[in-house]
Protein backbone atom coordinates (compact mmCIF):
# COMPACT_ATOMS: atom_id res chain seq x y z
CA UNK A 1 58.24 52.05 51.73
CA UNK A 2 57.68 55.44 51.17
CA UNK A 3 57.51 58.30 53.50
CA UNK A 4 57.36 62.17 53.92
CA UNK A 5 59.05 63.97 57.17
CA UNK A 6 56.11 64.69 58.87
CA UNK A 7 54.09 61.85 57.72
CA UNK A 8 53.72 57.95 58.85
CA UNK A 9 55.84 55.55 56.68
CA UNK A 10 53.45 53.91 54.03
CA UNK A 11 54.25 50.42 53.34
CA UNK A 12 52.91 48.50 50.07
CA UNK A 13 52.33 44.95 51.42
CA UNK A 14 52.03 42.52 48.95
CA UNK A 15 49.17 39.55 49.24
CA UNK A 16 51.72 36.93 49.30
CA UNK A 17 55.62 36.47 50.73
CA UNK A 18 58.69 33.76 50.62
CA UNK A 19 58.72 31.54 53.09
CA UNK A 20 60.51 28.46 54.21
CA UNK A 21 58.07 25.66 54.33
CA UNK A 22 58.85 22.18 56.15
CA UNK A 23 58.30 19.36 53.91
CA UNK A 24 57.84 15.92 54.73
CA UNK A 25 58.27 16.59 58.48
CA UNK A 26 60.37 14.27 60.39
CA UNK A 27 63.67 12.32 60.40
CA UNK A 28 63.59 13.07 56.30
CA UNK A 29 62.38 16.43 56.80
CA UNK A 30 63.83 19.43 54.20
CA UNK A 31 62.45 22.86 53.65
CA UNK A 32 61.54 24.89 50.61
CA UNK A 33 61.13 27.97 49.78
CA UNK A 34 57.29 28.66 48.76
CA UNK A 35 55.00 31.68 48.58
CA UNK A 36 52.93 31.67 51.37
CA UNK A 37 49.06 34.12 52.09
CA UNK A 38 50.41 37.32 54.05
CA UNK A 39 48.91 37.22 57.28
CA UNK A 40 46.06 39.75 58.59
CA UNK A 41 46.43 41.06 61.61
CA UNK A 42 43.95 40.81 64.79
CA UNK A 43 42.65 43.37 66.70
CA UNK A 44 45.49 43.30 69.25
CA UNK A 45 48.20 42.45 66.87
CA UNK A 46 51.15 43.65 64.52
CA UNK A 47 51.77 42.76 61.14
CA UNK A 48 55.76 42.65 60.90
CA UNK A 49 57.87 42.67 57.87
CA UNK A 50 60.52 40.90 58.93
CA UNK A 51 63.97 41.77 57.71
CA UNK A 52 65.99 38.64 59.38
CA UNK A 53 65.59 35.58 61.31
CA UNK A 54 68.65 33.78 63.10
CA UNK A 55 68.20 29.74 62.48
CA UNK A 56 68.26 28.10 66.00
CA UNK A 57 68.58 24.17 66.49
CA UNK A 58 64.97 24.04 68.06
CA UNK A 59 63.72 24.44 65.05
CA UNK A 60 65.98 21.86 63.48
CA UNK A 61 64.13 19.34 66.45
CA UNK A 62 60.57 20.49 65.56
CA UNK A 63 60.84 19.81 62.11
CA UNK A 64 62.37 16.15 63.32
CA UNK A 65 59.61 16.15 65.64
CA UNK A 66 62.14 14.33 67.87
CA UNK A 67 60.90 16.38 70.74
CA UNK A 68 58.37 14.84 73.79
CA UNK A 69 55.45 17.37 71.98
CA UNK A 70 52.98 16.96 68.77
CA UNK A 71 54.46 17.21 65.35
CA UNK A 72 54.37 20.20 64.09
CA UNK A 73 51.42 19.66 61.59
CA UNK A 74 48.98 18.99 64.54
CA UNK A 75 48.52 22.68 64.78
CA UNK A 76 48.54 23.70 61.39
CA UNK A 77 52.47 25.26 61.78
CA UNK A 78 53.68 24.51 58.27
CA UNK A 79 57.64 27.01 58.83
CA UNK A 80 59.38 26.71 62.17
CA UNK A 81 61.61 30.07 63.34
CA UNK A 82 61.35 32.12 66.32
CA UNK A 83 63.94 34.58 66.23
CA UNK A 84 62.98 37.43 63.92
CA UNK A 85 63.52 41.82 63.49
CA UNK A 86 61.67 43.56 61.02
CA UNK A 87 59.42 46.56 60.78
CA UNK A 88 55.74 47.20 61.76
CA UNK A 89 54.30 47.65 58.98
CA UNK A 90 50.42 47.34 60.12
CA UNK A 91 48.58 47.57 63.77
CA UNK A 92 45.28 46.14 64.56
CA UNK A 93 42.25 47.88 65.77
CA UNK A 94 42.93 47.75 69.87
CA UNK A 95 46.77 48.42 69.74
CA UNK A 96 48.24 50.65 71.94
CA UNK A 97 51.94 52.14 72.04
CA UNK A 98 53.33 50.58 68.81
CA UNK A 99 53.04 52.52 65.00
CA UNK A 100 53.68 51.56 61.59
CA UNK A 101 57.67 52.32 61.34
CA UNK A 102 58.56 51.00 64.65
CA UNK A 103 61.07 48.26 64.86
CA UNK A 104 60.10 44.92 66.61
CA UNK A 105 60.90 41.68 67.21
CA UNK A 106 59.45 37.81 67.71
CA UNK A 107 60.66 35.47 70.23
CA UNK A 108 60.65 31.81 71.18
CA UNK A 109 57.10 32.59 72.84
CA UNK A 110 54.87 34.07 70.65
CA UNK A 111 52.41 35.27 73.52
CA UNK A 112 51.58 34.69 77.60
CA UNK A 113 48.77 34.76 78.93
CA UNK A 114 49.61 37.24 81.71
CA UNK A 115 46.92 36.23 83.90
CA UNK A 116 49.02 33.72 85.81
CA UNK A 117 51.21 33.47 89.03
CA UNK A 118 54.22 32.96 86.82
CA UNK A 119 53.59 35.80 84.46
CA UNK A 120 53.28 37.98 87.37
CA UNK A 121 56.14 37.28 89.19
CA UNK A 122 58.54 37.64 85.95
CA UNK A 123 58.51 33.70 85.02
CA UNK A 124 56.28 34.19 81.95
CA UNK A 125 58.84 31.88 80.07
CA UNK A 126 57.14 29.06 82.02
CA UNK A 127 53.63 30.58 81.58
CA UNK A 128 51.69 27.03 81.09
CA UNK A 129 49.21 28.70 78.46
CA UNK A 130 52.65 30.24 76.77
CA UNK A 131 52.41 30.14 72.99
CA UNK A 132 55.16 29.21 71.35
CA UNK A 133 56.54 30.79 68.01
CA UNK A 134 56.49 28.64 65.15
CA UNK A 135 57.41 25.64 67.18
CA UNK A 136 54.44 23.60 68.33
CA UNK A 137 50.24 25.08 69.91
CA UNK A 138 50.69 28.60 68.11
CA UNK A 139 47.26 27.86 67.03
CA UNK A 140 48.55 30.47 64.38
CA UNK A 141 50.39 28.92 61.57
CA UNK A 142 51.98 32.64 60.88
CA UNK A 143 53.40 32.99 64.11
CA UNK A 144 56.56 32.14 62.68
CA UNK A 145 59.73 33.60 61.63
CA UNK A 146 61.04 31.28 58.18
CA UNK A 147 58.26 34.07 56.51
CA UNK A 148 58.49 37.45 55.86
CA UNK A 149 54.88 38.99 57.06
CA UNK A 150 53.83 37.55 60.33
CA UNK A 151 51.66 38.66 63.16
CA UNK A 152 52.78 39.54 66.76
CA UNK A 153 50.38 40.58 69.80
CA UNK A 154 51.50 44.21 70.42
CA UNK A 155 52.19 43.34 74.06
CA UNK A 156 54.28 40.45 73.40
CA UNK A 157 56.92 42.27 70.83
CA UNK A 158 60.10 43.53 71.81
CA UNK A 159 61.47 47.08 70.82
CA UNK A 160 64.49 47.39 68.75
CA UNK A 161 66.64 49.99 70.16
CA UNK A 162 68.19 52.25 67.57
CA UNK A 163 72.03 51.52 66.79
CA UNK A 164 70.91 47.19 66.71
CA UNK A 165 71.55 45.88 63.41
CA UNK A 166 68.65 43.34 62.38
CA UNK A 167 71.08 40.93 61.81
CA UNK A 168 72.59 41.43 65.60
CA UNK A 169 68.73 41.52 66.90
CA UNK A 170 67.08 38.21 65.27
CA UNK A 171 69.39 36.14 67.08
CA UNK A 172 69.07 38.32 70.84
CA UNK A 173 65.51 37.25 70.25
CA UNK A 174 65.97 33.84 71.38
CA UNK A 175 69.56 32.52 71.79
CA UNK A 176 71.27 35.94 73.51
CA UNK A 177 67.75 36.28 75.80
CA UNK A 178 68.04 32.70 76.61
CA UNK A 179 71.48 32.69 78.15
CA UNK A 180 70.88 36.00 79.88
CA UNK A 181 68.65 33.94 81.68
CA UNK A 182 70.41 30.95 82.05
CA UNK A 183 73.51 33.44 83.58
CA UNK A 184 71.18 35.01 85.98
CA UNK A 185 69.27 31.99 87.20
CA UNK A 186 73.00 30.88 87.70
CA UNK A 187 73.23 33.11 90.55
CA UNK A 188 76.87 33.01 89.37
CA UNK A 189 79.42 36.47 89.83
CA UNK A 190 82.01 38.60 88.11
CA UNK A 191 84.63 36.89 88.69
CA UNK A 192 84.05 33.30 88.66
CA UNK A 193 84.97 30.84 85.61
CA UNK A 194 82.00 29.53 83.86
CA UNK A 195 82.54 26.70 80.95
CA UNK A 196 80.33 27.02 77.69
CA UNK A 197 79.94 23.41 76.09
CA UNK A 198 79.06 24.03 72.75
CA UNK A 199 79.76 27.03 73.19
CA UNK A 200 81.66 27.96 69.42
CA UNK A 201 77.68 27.72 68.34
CA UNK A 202 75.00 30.22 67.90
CA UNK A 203 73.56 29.92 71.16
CA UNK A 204 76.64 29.42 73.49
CA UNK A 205 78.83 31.84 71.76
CA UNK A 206 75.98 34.42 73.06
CA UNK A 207 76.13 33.42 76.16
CA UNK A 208 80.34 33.44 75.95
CA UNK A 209 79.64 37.67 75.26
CA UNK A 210 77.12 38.07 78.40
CA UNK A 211 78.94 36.03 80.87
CA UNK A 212 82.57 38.15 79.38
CA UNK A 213 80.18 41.55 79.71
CA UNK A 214 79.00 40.71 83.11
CA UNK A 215 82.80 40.10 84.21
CA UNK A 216 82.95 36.52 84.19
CA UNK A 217 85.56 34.40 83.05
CA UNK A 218 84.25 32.42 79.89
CA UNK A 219 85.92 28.35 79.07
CA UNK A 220 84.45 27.15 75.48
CA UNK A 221 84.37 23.55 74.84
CA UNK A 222 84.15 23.01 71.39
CA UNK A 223 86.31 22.15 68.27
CA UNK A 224 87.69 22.96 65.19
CA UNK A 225 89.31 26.27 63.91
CA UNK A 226 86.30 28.74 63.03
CA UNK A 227 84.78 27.78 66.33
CA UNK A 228 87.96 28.49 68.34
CA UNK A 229 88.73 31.96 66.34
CA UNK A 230 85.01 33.25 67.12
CA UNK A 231 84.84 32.15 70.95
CA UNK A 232 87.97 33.23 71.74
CA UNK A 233 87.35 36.71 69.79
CA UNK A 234 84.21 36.80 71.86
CA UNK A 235 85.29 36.82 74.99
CA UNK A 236 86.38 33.17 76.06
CA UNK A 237 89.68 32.78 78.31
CA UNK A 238 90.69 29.86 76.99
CA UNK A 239 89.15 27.09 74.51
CA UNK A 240 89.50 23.48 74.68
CA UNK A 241 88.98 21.29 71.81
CA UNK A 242 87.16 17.90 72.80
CA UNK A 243 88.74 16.26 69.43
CA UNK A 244 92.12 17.48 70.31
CA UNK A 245 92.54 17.36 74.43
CA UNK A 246 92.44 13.69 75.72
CA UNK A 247 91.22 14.98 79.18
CA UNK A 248 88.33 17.76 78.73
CA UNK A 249 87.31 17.93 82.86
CA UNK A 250 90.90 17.47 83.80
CA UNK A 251 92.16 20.21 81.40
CA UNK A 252 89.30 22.36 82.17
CA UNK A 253 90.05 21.79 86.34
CA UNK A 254 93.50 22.86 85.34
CA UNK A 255 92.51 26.28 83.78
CA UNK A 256 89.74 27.23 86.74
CA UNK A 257 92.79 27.67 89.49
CA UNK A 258 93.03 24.12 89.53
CA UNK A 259 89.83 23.81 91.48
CA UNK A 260 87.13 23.24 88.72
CA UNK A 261 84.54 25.58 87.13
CA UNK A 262 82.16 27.67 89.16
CA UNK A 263 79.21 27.17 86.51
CA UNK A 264 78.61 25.12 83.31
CA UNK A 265 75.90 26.40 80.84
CA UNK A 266 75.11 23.17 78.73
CA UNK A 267 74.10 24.08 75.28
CA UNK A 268 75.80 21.14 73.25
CA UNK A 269 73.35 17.90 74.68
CA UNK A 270 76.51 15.71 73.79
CA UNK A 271 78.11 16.84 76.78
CA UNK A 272 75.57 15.88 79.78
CA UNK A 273 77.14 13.06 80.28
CA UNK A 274 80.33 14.73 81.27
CA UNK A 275 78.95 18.30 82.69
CA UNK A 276 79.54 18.04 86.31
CA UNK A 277 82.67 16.63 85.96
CA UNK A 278 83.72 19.90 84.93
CA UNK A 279 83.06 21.35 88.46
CA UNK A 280 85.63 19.47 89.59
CA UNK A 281 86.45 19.94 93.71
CA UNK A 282 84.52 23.46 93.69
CA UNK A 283 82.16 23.62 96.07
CA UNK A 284 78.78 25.13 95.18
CA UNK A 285 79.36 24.22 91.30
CA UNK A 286 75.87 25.06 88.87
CA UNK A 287 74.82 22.90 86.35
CA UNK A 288 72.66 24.95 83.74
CA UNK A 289 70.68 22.64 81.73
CA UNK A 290 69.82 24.55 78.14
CA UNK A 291 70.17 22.38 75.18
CA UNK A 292 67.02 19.94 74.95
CA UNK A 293 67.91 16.60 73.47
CA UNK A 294 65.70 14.18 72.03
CA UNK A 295 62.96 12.92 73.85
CA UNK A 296 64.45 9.78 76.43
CA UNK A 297 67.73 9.69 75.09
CA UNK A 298 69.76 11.33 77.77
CA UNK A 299 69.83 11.56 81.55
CA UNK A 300 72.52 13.67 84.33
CA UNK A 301 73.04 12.96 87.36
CA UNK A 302 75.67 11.54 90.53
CA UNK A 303 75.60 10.07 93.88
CA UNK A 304 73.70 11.89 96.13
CA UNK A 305 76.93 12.49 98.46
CA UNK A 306 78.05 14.01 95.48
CA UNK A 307 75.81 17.05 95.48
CA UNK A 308 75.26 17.25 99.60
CA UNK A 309 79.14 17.39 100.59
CA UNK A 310 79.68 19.75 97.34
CA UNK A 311 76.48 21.46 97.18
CA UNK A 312 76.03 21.24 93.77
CA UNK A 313 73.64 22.50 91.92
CA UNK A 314 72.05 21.15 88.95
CA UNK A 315 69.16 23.83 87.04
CA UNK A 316 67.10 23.44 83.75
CA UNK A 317 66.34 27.15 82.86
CA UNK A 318 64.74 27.40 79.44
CA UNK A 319 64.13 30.98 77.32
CA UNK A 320 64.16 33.98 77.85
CA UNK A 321 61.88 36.93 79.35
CA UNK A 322 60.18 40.01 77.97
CA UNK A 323 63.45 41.40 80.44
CA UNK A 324 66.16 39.19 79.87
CA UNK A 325 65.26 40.10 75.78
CA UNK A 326 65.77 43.96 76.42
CA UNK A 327 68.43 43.55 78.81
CA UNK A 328 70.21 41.97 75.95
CA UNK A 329 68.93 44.51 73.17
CA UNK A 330 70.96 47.09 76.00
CA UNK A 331 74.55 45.08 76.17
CA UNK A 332 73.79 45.03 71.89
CA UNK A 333 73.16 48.49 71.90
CA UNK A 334 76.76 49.33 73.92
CA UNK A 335 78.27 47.57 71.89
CA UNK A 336 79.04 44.42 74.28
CA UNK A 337 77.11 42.04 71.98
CA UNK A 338 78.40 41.87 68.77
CA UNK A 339 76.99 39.94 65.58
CA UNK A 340 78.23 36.05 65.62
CA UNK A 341 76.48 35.28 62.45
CA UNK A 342 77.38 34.85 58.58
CA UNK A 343 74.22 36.34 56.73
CA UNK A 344 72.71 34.55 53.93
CA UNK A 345 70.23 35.01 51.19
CA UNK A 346 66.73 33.38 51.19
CA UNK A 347 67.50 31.30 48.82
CA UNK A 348 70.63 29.96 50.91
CA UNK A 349 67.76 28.77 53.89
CA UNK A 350 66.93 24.82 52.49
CA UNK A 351 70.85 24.07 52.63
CA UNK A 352 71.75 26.51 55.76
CA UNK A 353 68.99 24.34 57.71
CA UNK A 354 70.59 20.94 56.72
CA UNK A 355 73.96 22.39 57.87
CA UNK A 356 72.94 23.66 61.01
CA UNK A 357 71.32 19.91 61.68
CA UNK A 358 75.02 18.42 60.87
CA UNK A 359 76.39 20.91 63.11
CA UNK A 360 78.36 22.59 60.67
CA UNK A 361 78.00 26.27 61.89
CA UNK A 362 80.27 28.63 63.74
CA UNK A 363 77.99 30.79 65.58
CA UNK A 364 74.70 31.94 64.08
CA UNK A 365 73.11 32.07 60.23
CA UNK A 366 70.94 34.79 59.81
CA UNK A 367 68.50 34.56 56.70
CA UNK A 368 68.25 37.85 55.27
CA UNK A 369 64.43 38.37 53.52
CA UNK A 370 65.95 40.86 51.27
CA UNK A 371 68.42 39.64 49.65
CA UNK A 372 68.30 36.83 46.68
């Protein structure tokens, strides 16, 4: 890049990028790093360089193509991703309000069509012609975040405050947005203990900082050493290891005033089967279904007495909003999100996918396009 004070940053953009390709999608999938065309933008779009993307476990099912949707390849999406910060670094023809030199970011949806009952009454995440980032319909095979240079419409990218590392804003993009709006679909309060299953990983342990910022009282179910250090550093009250604690939902009862917890945001899809025991005897208990397991392997449930004498709740919520993401960007910006992930280098991506599929990460990896 190169710049004067009074002049609009100047970027030299290459014809072709890195980018981490799927190969052989599926149960054997693995990705490589090729060079891939640098995308043109439209008439309504950005061209972003990005400077990181967080690596999320939805793209880990796309490229399984374990999911109830089409493979991947049926619309031409050849890199999952869809948590990215970078730089504008070219506008199309029609766009309004963004410049080359801003900062911006790519979510889980790549664009809404606005139009709609549920984009207009702040449900856009549910928008039925919502089109998702580098996941499955883009219709746009660079409207994904495992490449450098990708396109964004202008009206669908969030604004990167000043004082928000990239490396803090790739993963706000998706996992911190999408518990912000798990939390507040929760209807829970300051106050009020709320247990994170799964929550030592890179989406949960986001969701362990909101619910701690927005004064609740944070239980992680997880296990092993790195995953108790970063929840409890986060935020989390207490942390109970499932490998080490004989009875989670009695030990978890036991910590929530002996009563049970108020809310349980489900992230890890091994623990459905055992999520409302963790309510316990409290009355008016939520049930916050995130994590999306395979396609018909997994159900959750009780008696119907169950949930009429306890009023229980049980609520799929799925990502975030244009809202929930700057409402996050905001608790980053002050400070009360911190980074939860262990950068890598591009070349690091191939393995740091296969790791994140054997759940071997503590919080979030963030690819970093700039280093090697």
């Amino acid at each position: 890049m190169t710049s004067t004070e009074t002049s609009t940053p100047h970027f030299d953009i290459p014809k072709e990028c890195k980018a981490g390709v799927v190969v052989n999608e599926g149960p054997d999938f693995r990705v490589e790093i090729q060079m891939v065309p640098v995308p043109e933008p439209g008439p309504d779009e950005v061209l972003l360089k990005l400077n990181a993307t967080g690596l999320c476990m939805s793209d880990v099912h796309f490229m399984l193509n374990d999911w109830a949707v089409p493979p991947m390849s049926t619309f031409n999406i050849r890199c999952a991703g869809h948590e990215g910060a970078g730089v504008v670094v070219k506008v199309g023809s029609n766009v309004k309000g963004w410049k080359v030199g801003d900062r911006g970011g790519v979510k889980p949806l790549w664009d809404v069509c606005g139009q709609c009952e549920l984009c207009w009454d702040g449900k856009e995440n549910y928008c039925q012609k919502g089109v998702y980032t580098g996941l499955a319909a883009t219709g746009d095979e660079h409207s994904c975040t495992y490449q450098q240079y990708i396109t964004s419409p202008a009206k669908y990218t969030s604004p990167i405050p000043d004082g928000v590392s990239d490396e803090i804003a790739g993963p706000i993009m998706c996992s911190a947005s999408t518990m912000h709006r798990a939390l507040i679909d929760s209807g829970l309060k300051a106050g009020q203990w709320v247990v994170f299953p799964g929550g030592g990983g890179g989406v949960g342990i986001q969701g362990v900082q909101l619910a701690k910022a927005m004064g609740m009282r944070p239980i992680v179910i997880d296990s092993g050493s790195a995953k108790r250090k970063l929840a409890l550093d986060m935020g989390a009250e207490e942390f109970v290891d499932f490998r080490e604690v004989k009875e989670v939902a009695a030990e978890i009862i036991k910590v929530a005033d002996g009563i049970g917890a108020h809310g349980v945001i489900v992230t890890a899809i091994q623990a459905y089967n055992d999520a409302i025991s963790y309510v316990g005897g409290r009355i008016s208990g939520r049930v916050m279904c995130v994590g999306l397991p395979p396609a018909g392997t997994t159900t959750i449930g009780a008696d119907p007495s169950h949930f009429a004498f306890k009023n229980l709740h049980v609520i799929g919520t799925l990502v975030g909003t244009m809202r929930d993401t700057q409402a996050a960007l905001e608790y980053a910006r002050r400070g009360l999100l911190k980074q939860i992930c262990e950068v890598r280098p591009m070349s690091a991506m191939p393995e740091s996918v296969q790791q994140l599929r054997r759940g071997e990460v503590a919080g979030r990896i963030v690819i970093d396009f700039n280093q090697d």
